[in-house]
N, C-alpha and C. Protein backbone atom coordinates (compact mmCIF):
# COMPACT_ATOMS: atom_id res chain seq x y z
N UNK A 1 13.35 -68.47 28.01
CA UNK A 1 14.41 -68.81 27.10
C UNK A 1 15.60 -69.32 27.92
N UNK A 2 16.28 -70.37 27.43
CA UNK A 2 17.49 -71.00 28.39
C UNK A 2 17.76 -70.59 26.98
N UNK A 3 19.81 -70.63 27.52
CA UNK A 3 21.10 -70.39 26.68
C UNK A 3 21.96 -71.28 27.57
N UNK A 4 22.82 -71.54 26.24
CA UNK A 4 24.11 -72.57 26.59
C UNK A 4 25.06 -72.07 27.79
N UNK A 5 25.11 -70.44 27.27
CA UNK A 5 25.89 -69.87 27.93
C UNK A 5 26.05 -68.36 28.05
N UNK A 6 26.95 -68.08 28.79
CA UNK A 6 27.13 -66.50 29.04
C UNK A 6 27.29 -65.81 27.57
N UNK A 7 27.93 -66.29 27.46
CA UNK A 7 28.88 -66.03 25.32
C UNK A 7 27.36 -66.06 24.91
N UNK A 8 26.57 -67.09 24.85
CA UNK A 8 25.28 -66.56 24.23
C UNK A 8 24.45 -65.79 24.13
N UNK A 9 24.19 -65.46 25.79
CA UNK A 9 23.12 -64.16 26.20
C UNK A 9 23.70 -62.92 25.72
N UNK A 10 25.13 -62.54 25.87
CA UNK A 10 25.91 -61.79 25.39
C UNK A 10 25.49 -61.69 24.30
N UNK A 11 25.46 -62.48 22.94
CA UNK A 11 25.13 -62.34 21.49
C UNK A 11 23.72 -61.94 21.19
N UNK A 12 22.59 -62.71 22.25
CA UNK A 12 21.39 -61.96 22.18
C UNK A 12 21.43 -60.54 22.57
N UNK A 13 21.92 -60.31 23.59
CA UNK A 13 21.48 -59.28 24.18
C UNK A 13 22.28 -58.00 23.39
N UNK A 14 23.42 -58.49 22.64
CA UNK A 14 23.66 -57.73 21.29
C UNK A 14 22.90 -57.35 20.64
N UNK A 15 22.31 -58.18 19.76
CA UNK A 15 21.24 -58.41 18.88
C UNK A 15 19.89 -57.51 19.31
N UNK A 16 19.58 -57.73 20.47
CA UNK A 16 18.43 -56.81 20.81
C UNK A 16 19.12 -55.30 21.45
N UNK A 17 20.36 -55.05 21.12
CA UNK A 17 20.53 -53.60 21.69
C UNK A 17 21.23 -53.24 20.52
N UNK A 18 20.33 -53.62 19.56
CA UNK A 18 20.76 -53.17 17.78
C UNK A 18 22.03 -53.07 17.15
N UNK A 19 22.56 -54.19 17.58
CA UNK A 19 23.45 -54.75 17.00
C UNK A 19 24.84 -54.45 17.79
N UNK A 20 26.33 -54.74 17.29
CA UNK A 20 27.48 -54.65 17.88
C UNK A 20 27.79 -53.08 18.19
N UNK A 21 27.83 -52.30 16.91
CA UNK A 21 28.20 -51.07 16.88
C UNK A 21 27.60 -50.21 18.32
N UNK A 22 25.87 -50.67 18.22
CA UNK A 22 25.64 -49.72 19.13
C UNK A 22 25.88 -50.65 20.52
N UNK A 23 26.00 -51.24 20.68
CA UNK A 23 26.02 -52.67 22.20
C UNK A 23 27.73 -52.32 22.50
N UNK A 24 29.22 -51.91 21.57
CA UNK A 24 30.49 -51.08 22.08
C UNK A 24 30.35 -50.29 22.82
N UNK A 25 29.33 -49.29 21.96
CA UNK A 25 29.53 -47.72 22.16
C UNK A 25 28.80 -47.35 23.33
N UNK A 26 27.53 -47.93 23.79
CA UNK A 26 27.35 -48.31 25.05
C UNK A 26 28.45 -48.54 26.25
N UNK A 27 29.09 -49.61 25.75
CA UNK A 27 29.86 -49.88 27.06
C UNK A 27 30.69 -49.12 27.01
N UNK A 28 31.26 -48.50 26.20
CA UNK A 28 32.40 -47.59 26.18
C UNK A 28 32.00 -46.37 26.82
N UNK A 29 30.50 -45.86 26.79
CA UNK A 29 30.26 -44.68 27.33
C UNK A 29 29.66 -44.95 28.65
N UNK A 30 29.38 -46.23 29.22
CA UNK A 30 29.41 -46.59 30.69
C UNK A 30 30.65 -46.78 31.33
N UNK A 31 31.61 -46.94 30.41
CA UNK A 31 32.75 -47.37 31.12
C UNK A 31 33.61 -45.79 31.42
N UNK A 32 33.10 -44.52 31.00
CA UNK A 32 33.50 -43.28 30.59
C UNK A 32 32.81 -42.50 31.83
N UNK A 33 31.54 -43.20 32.02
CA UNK A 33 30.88 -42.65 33.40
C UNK A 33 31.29 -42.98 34.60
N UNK A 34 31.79 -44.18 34.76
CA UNK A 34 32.38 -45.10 35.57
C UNK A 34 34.05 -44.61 36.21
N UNK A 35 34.58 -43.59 35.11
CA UNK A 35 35.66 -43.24 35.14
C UNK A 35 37.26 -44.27 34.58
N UNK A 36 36.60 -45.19 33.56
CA UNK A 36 36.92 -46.34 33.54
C UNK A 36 38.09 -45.76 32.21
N UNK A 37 39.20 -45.07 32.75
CA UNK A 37 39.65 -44.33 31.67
C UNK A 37 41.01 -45.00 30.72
N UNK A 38 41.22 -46.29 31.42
CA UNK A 38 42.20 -46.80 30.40
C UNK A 38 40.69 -47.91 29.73
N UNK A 39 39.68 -48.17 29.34
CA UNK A 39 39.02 -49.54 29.14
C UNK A 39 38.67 -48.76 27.76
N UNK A 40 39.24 -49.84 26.99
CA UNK A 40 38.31 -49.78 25.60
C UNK A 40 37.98 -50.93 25.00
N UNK A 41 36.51 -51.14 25.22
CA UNK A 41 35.65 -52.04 24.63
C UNK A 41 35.54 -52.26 23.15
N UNK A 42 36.06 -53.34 22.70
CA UNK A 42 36.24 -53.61 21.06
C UNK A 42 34.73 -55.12 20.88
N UNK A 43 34.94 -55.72 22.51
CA UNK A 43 33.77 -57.03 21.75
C UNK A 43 32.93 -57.53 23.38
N UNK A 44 31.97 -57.08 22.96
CA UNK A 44 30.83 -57.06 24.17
C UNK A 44 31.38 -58.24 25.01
N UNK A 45 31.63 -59.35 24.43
CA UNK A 45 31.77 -60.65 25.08
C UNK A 45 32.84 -61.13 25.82
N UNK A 46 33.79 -59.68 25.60
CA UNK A 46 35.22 -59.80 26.49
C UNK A 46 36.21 -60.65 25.52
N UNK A 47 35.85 -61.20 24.95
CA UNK A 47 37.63 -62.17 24.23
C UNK A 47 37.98 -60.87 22.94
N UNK A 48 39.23 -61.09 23.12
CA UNK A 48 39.65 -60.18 21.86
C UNK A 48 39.36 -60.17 21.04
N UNK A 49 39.48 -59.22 20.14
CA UNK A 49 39.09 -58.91 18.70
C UNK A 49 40.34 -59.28 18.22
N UNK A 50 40.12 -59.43 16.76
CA UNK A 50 40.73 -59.86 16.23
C UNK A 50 41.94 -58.73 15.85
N UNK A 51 43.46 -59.12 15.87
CA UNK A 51 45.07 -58.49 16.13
C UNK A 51 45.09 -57.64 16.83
N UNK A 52 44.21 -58.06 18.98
CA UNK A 52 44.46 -57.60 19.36
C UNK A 52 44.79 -58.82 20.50
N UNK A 53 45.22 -57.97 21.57
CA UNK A 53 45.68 -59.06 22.80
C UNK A 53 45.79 -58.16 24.07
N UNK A 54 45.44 -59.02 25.36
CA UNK A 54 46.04 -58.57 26.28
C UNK A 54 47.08 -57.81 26.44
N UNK A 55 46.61 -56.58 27.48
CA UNK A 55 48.08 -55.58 28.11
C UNK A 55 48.96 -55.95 28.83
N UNK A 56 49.84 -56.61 28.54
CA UNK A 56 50.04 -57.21 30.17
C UNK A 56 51.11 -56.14 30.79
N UNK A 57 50.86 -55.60 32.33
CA UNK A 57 51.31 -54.65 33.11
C UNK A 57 52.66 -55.55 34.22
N UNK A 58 53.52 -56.02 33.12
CA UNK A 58 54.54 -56.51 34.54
C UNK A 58 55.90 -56.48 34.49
């Protein structure tokens, strides 16, 4: 299988890890193992969700 792009495999690989809900909660609980304690994952594909935005720290 070829894809256009990263953004795509991302959407498959959603899709085959049963959908969004469980493909978050995943990363959220790798990112929890990781010690990754400010990261909260809202969209597998990294661009914001919708009325949210970058933190910016400056």
């Amino acid at each position: 299988m070829f894809l256009r792009s990263g953004n795509d495999a991302v959407h498959v690989l959603t899709s085959m890890n049963n959908g969004l809900r469980q493909t978050v909660k995943d990363m959220n609980d790798h990112a929890a193992d990781l010690q990754a304690l400010d990261t909260n994952v809202v969209s597998p594909d990294g661009y914001d969700a919708r009325g949210r935005s970058p933190r910016r720290t400056t």
